[in-house]
N, C-alpha and C. Protein backbone atom coordinates (compact mmCIF):
# COMPACT_ATOMS: atom_id res chain seq x y z
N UNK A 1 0.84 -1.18 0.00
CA UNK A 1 0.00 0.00 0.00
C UNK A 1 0.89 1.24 0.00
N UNK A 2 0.66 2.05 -1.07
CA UNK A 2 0.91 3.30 -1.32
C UNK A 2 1.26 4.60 0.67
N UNK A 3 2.06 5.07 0.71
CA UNK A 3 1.47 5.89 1.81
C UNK A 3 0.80 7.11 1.30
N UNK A 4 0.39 7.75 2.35
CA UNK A 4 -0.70 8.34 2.41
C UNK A 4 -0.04 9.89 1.81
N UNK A 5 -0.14 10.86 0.78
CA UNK A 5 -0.28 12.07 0.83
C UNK A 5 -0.54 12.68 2.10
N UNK A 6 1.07 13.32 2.93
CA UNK A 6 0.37 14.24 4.08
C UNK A 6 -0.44 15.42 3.85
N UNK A 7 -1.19 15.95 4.66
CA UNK A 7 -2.09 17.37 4.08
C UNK A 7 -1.61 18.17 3.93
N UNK A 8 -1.88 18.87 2.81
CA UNK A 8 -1.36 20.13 2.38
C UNK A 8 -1.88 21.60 3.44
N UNK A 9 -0.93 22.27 4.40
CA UNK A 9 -1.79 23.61 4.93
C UNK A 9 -1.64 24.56 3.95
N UNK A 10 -2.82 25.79 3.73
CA UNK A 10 -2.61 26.57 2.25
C UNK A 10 -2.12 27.71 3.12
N UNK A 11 -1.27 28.75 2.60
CA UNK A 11 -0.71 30.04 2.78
C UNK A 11 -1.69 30.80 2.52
N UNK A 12 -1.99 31.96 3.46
CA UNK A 12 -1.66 32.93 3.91
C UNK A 12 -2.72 33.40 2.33
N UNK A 13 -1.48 33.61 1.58
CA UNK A 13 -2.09 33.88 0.34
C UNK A 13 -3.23 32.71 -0.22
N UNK A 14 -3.12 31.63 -0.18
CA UNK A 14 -3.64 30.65 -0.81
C UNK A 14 -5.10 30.78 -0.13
N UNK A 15 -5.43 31.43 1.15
CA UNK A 15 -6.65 31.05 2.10
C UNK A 15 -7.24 32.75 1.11
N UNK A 16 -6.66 33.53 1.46
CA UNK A 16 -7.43 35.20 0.78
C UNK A 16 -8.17 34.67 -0.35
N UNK A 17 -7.00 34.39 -1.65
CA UNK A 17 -7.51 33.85 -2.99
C UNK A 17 -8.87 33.51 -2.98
N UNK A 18 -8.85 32.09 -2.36
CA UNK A 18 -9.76 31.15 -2.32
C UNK A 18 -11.07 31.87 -1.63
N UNK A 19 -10.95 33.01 -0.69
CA UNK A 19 -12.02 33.62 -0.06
C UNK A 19 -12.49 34.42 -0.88
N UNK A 20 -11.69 34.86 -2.11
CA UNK A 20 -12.37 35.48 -2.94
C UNK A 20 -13.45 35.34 -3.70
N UNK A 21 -13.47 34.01 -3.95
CA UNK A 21 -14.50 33.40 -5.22
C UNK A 21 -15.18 32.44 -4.14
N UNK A 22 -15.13 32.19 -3.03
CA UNK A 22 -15.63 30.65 -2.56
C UNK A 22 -16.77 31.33 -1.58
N UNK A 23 -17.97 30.26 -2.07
CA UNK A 23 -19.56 30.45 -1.87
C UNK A 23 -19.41 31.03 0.11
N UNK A 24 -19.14 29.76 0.57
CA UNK A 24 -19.05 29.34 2.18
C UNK A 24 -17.57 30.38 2.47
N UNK A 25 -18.10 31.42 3.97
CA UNK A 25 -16.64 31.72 4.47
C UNK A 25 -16.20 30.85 5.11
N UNK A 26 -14.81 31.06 5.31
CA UNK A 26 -13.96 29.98 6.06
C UNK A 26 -13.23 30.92 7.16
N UNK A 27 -12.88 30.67 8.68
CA UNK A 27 -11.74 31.04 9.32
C UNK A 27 -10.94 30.50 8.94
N UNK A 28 -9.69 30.82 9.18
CA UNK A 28 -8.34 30.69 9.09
C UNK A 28 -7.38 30.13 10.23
N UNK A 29 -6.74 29.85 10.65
CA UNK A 29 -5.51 29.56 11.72
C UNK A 29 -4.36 28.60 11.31
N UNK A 30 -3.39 28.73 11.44
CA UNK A 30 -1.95 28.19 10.81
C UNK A 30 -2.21 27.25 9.71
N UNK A 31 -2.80 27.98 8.94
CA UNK A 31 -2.43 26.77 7.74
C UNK A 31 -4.36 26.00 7.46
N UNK A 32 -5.11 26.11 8.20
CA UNK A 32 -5.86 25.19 8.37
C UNK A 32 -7.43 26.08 8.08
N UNK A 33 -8.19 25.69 7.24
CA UNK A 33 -9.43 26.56 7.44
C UNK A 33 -11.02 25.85 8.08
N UNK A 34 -11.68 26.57 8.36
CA UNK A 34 -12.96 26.27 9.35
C UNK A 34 -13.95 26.67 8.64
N UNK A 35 -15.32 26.21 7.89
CA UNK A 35 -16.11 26.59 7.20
C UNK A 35 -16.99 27.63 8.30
N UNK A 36 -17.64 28.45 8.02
CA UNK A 36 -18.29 29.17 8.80
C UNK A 36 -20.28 28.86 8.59
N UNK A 37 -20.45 28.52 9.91
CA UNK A 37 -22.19 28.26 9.46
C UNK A 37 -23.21 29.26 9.30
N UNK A 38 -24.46 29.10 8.86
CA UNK A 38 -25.16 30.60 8.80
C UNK A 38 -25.70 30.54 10.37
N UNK A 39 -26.51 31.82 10.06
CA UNK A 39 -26.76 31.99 11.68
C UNK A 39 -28.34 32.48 11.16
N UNK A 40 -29.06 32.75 12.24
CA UNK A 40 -30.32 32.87 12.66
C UNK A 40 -31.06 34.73 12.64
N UNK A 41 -32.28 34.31 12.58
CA UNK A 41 -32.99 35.61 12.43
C UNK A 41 -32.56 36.63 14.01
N UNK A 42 -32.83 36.07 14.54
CA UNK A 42 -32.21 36.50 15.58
C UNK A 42 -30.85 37.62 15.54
N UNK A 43 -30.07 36.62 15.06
CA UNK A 43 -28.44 36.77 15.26
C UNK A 43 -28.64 37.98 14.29
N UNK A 44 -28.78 37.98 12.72
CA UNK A 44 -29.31 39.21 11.91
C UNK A 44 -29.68 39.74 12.32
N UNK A 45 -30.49 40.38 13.10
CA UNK A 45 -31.62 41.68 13.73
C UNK A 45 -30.64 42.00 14.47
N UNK A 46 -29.90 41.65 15.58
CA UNK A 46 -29.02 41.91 16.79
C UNK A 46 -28.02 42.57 16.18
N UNK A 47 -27.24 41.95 14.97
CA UNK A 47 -25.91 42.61 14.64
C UNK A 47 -26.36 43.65 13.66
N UNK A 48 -27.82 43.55 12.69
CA UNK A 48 -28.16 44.95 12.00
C UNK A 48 -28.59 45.84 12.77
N UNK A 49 -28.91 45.65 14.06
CA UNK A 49 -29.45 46.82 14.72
C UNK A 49 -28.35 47.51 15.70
N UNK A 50 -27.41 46.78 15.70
CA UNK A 50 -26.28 47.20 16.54
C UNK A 50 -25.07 47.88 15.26
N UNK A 51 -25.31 47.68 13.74
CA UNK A 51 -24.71 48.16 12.81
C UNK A 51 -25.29 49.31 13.04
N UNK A 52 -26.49 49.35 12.82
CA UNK A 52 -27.36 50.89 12.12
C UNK A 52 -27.07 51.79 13.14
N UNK A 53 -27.12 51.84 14.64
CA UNK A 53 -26.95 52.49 15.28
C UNK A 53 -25.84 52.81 15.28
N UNK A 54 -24.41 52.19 15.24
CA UNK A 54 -22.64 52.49 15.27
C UNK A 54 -22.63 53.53 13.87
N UNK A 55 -23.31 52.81 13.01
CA UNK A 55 -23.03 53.33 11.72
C UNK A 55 -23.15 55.06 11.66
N UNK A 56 -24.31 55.39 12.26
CA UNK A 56 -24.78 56.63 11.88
C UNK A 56 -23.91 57.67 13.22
N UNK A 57 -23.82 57.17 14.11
CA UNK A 57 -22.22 58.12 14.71
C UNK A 57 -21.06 57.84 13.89
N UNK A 58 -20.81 57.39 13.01
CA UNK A 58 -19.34 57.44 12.56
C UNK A 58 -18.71 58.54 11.44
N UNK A 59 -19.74 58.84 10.45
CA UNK A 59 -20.14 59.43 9.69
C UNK A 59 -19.20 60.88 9.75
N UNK A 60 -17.86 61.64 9.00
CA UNK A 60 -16.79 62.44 9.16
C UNK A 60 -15.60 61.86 10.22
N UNK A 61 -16.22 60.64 10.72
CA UNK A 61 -14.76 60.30 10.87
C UNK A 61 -13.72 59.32 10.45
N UNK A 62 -12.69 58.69 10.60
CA UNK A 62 -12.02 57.74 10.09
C UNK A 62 -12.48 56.67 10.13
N UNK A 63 -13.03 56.28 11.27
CA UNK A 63 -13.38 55.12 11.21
C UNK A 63 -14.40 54.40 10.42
N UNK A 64 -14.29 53.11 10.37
CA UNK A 64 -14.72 52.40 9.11
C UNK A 64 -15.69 50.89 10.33
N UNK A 65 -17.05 50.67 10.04
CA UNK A 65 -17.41 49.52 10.42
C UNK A 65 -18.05 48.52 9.41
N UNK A 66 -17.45 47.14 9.57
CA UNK A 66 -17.71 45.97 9.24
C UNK A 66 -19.07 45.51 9.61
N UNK A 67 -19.61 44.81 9.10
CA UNK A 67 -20.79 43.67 9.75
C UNK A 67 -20.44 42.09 8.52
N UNK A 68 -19.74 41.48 9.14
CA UNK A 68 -19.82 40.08 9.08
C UNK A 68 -18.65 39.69 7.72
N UNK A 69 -18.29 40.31 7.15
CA UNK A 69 -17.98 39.70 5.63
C UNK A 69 -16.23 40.05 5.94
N UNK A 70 -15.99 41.00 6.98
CA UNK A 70 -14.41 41.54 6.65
C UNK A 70 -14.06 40.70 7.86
N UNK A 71 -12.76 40.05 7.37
CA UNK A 71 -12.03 39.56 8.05
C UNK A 71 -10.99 40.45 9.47
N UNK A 72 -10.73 40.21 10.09
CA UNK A 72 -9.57 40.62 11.49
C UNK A 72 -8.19 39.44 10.93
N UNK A 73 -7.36 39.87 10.92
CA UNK A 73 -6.03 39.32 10.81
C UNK A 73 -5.18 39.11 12.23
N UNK A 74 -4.96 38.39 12.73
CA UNK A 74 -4.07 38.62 14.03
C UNK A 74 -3.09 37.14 13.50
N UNK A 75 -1.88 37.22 15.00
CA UNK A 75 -1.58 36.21 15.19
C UNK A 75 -1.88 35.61 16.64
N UNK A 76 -1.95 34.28 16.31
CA UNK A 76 -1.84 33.24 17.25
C UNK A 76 -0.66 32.82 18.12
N UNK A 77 0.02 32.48 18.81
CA UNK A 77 0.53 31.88 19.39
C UNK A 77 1.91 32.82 18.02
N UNK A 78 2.33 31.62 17.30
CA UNK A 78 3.23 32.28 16.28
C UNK A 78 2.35 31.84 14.59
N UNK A 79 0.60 31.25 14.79
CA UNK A 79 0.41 31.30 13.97
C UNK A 79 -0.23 32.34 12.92
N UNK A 80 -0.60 32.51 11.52
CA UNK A 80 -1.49 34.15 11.41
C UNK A 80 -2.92 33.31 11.24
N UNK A 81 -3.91 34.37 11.97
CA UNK A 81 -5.42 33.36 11.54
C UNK A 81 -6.25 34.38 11.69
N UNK A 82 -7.59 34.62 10.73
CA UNK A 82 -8.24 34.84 10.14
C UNK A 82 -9.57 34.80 10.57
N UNK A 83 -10.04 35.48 11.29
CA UNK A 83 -11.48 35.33 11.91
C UNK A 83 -12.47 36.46 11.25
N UNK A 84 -13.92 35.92 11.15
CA UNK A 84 -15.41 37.19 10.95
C UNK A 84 -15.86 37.23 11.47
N UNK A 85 -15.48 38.34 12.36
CA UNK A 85 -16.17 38.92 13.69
C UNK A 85 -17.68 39.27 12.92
N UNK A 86 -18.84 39.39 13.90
CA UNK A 86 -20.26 39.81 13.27
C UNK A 86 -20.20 41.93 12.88
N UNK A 87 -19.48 42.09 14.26
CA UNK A 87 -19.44 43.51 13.66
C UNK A 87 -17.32 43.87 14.23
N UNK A 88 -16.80 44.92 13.31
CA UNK A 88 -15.82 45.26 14.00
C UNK A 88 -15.33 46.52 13.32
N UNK A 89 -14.78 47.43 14.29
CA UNK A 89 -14.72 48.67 14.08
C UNK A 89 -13.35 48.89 14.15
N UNK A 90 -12.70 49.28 12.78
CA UNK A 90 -11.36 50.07 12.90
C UNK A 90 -11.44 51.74 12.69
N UNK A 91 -10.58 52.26 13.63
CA UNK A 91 -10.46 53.30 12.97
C UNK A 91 -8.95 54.61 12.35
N UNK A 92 -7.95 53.40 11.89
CA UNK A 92 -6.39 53.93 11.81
C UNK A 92 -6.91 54.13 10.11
N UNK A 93 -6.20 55.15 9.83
CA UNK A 93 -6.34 55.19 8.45
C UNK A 93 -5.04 54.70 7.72
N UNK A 94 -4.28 53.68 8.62
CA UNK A 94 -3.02 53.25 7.79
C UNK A 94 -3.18 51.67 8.13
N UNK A 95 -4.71 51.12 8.32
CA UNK A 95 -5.15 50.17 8.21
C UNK A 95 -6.11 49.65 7.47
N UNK A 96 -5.82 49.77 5.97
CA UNK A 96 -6.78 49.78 4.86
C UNK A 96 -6.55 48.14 3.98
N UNK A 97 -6.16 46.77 4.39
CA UNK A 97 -6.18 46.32 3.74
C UNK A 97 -7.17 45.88 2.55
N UNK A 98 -7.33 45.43 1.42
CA UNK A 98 -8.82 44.90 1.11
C UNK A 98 -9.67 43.88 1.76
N UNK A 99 -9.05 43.06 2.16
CA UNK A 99 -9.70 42.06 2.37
C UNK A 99 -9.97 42.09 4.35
N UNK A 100 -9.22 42.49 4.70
CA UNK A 100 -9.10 42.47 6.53
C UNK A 100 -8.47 43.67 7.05
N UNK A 101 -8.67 43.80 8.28
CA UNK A 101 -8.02 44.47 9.13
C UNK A 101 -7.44 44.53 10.39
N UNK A 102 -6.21 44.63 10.89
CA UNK A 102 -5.48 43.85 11.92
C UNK A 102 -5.21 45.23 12.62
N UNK A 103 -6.26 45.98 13.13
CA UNK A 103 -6.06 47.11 14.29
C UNK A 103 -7.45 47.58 14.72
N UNK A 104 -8.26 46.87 14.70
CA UNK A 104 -9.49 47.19 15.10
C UNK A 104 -9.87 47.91 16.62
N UNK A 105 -10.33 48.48 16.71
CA UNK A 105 -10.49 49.08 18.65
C UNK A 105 -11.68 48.48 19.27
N UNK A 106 -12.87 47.94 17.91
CA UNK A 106 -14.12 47.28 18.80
C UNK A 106 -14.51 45.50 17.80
N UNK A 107 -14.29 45.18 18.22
CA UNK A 107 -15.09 43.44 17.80
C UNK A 107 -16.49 43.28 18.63
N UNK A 108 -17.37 42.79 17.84
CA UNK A 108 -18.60 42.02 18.59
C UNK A 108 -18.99 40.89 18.20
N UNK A 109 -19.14 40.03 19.07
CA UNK A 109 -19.95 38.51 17.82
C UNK A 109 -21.35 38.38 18.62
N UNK A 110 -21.90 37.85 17.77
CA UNK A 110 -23.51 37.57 18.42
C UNK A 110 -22.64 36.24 18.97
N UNK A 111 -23.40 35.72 20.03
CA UNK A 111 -23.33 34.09 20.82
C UNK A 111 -24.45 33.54 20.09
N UNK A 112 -24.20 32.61 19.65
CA UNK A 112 -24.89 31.40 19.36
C UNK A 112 -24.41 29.90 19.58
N UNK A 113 -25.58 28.86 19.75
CA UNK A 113 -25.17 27.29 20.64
C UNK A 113 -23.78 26.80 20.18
N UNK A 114 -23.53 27.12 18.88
CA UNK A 114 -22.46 26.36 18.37
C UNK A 114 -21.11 27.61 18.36
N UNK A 115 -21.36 28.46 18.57
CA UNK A 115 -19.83 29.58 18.32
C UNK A 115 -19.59 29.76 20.02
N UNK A 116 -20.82 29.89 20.42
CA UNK A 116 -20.86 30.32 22.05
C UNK A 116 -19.49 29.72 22.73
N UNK A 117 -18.85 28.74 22.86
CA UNK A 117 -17.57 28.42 23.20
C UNK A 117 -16.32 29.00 22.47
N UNK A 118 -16.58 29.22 21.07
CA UNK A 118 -15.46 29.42 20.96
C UNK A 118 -15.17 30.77 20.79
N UNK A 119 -16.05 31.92 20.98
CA UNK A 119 -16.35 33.21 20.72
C UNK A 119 -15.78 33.70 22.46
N UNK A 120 -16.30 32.87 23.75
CA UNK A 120 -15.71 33.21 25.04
C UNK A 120 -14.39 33.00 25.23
N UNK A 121 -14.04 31.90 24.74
CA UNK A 121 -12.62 31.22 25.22
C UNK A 121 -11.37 31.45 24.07
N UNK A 122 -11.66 30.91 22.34
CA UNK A 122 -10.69 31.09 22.18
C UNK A 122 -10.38 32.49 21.37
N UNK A 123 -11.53 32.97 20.98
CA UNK A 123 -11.46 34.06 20.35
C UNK A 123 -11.21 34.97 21.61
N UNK A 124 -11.85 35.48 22.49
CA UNK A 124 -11.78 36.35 23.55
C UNK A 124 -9.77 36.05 23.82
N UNK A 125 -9.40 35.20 24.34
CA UNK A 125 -7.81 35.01 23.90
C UNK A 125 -6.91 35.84 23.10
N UNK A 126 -7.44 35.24 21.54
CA UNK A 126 -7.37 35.78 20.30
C UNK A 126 -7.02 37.29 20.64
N UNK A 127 -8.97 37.39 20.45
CA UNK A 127 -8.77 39.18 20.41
C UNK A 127 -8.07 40.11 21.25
N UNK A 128 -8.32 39.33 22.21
CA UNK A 128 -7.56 40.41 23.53
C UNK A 128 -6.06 40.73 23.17
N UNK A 129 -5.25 39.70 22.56
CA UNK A 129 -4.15 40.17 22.47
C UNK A 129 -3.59 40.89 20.76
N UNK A 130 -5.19 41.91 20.55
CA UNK A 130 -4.43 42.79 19.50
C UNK A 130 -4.21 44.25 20.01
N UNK A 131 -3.23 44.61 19.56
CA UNK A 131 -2.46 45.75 20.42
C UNK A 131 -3.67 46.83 20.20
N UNK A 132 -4.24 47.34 19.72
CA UNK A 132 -5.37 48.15 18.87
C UNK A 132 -7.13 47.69 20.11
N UNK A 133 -6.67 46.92 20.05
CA UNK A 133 -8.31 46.76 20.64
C UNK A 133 -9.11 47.02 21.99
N UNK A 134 -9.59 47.54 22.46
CA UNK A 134 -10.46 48.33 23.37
C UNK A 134 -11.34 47.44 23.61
N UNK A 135 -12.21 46.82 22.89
CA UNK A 135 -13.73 46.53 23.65
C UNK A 135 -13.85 44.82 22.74
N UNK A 136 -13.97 43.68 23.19
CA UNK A 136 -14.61 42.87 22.88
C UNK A 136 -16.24 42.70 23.09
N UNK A 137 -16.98 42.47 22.58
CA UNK A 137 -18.32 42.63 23.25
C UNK A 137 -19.47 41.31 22.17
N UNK A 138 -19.83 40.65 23.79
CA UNK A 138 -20.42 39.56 22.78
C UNK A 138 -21.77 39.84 23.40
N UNK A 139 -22.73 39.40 22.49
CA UNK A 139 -24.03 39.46 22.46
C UNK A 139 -25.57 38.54 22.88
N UNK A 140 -25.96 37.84 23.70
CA UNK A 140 -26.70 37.29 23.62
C UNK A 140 -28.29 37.31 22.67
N UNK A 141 -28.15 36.09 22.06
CA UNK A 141 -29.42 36.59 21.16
C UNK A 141 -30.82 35.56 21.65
N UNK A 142 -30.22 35.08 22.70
CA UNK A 142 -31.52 34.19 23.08
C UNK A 142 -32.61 35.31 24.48
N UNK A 143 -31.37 36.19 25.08
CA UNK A 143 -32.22 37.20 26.02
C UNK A 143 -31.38 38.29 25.71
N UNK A 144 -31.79 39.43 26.78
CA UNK A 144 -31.46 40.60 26.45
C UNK A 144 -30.23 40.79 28.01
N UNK A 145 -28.63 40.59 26.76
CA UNK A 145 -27.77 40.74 27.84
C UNK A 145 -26.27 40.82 27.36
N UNK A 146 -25.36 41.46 27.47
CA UNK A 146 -24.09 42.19 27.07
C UNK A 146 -23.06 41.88 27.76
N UNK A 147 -21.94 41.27 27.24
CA UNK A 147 -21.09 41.41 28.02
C UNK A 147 -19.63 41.87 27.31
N UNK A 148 -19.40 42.86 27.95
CA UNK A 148 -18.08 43.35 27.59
C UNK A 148 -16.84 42.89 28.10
N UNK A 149 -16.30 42.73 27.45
CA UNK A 149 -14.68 42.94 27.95
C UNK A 149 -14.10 43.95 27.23
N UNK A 150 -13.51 44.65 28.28
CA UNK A 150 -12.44 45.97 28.05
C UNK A 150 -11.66 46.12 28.83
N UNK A 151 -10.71 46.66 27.66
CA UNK A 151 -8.81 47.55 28.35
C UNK A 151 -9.05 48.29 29.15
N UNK A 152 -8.99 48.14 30.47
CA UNK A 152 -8.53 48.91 31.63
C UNK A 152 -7.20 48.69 32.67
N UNK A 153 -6.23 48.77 32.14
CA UNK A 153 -5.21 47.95 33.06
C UNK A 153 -5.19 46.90 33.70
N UNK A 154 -5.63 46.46 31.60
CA UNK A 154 -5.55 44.78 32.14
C UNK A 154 -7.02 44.73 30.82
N UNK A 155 -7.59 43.73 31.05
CA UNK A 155 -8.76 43.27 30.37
C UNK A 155 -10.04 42.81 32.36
N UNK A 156 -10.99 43.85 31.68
CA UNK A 156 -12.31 43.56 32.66
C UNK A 156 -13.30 43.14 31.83
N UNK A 157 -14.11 42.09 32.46
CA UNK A 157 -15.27 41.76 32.61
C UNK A 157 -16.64 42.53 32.68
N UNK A 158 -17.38 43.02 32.04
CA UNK A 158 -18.81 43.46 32.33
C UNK A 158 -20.18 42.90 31.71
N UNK A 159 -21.29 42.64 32.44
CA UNK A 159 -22.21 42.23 31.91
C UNK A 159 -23.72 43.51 32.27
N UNK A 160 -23.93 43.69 31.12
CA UNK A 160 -25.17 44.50 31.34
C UNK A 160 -26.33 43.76 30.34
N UNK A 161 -27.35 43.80 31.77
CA UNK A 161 -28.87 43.30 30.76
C UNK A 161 -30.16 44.62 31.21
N UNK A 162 -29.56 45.40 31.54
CA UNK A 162 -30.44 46.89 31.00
C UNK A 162 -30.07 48.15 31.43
N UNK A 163 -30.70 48.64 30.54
CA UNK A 163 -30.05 50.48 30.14
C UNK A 163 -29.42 50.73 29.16
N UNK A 164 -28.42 51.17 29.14
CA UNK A 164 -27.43 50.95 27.99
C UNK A 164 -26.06 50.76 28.71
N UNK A 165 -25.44 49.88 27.27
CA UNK A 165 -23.73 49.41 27.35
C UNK A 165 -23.19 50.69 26.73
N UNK A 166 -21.81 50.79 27.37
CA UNK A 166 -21.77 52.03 26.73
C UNK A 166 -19.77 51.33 26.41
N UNK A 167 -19.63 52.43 25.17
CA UNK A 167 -18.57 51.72 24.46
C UNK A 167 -17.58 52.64 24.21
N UNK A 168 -16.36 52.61 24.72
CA UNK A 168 -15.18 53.07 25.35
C UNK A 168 -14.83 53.74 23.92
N UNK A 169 -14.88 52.83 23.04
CA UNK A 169 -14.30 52.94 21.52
C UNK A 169 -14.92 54.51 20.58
N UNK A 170 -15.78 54.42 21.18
CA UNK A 170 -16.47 55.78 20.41
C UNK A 170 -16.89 56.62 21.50
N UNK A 171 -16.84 56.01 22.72
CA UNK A 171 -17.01 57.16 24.09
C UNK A 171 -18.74 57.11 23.47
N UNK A 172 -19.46 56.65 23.59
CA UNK A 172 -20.96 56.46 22.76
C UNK A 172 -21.35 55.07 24.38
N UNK A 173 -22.65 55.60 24.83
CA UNK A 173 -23.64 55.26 25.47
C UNK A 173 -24.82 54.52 24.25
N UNK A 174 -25.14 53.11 23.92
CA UNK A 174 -26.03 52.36 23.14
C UNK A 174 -27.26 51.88 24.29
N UNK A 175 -28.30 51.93 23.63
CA UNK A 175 -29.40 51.37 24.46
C UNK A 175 -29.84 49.95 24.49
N UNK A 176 -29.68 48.95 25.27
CA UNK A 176 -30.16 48.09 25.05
C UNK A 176 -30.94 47.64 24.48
N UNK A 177 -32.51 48.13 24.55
CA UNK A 177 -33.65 48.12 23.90
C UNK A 177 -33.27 48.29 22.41
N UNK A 178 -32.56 49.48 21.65
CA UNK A 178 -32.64 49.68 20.31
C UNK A 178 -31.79 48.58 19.76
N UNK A 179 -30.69 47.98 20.49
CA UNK A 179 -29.82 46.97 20.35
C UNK A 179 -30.90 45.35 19.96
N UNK A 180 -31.74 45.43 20.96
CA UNK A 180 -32.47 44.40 21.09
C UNK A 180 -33.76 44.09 20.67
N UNK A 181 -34.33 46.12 19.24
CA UNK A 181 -35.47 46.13 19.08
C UNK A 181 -36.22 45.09 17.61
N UNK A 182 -37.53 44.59 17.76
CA UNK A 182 -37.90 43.50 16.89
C UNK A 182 -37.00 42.27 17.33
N UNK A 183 -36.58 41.65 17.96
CA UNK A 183 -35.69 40.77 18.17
C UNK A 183 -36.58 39.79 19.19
N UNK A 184 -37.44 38.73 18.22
CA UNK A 184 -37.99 37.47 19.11
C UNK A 184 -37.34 36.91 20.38
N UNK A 185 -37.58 37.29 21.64
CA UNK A 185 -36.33 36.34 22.68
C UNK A 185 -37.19 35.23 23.25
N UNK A 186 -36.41 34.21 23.56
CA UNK A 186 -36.91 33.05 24.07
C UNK A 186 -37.70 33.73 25.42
């Protein structure tokens, strides 16, 4: 018997390419890619209503926000990997790649059953250690509830489930309710 072809990991370049034309997104991490699943009505309403509102304060300034399609570039450990945050906010104007951006000040992901682990543990990891970033902030879409992590000498913990979260990154107070409005909760 023949041995086996070991697996090929694709570069860096080889993963962008392929994200160009290919139906399904994929994450990225050393070499290796992760198909990305769709997500729920829910999860849509939460991250368009948390777009529309960021969106319309940004308007004369540098900064630039994502919802779902632009990649974050970091490294890992010593690997480079490739994540789609649901929303993420850069605002350096000498951070223009096409395809991603590796200086962001705000990331958010909606939580859902199947990301919900890896959005706390390994991404929260991840993100925390990009020099640029201020606010992780993940979302519950099954109730109405926020939890931040932010740079304060050091990385803190916050959870808010009413009033408003308010977000270091734009110095901007958000309302829960408009965050959470039309949004079926269990």
């Amino acid at each position: 018997m023949a041995p086996r072809p070991k697996h090929q990991q694709l570069s860096v370049e080889e993963y962008i390419k392929g994200e160009e034309s290919s139906e399904v997104r994929h994450e990225y991490i050393g070499g290796e890619v992760y198909a990305m699943v769709g997500t729920s009505d829910r999860h849509n309403l939460i991250a368009g209503n948390l777009f529309a509102l960021l969106h319309a304060q940004l308007r004369g300034t540098p900064c630039r926000l994502f919802m779902s399609d632009m990649k974050v570039r970091l490294r890992v450990a010593s690997d480079d990997a490739f994540y789609y945050p649901d929303l993420m906010l850069a605002c350096n104007p000498d951070d223009r790649a096409t395809y991603y951006r590796t200086q962001p000040c705000l990331i958010v992901e909606v939580l859902s059953e199947t990301t919900e682990r890896i959005d706390r543990r390994e991404k929260l990891l991840a993100y925390t250690s990009i020099d640029s970033l201020q606010e992780y902030v993940l979302l519950s879409q099954n109730h109405i509830e926020v939890e931040v992590h932010r740079r304060v000498d050091g990385w803190r913990g916050q959870i808010v489930t009413t009033g408003d979260v308010h977000l270091q990154c734009l110095s901007l107070d958000v309302s829960l309710a408009a965050i959470y409005e039309d949004v079926p909760l269990s």
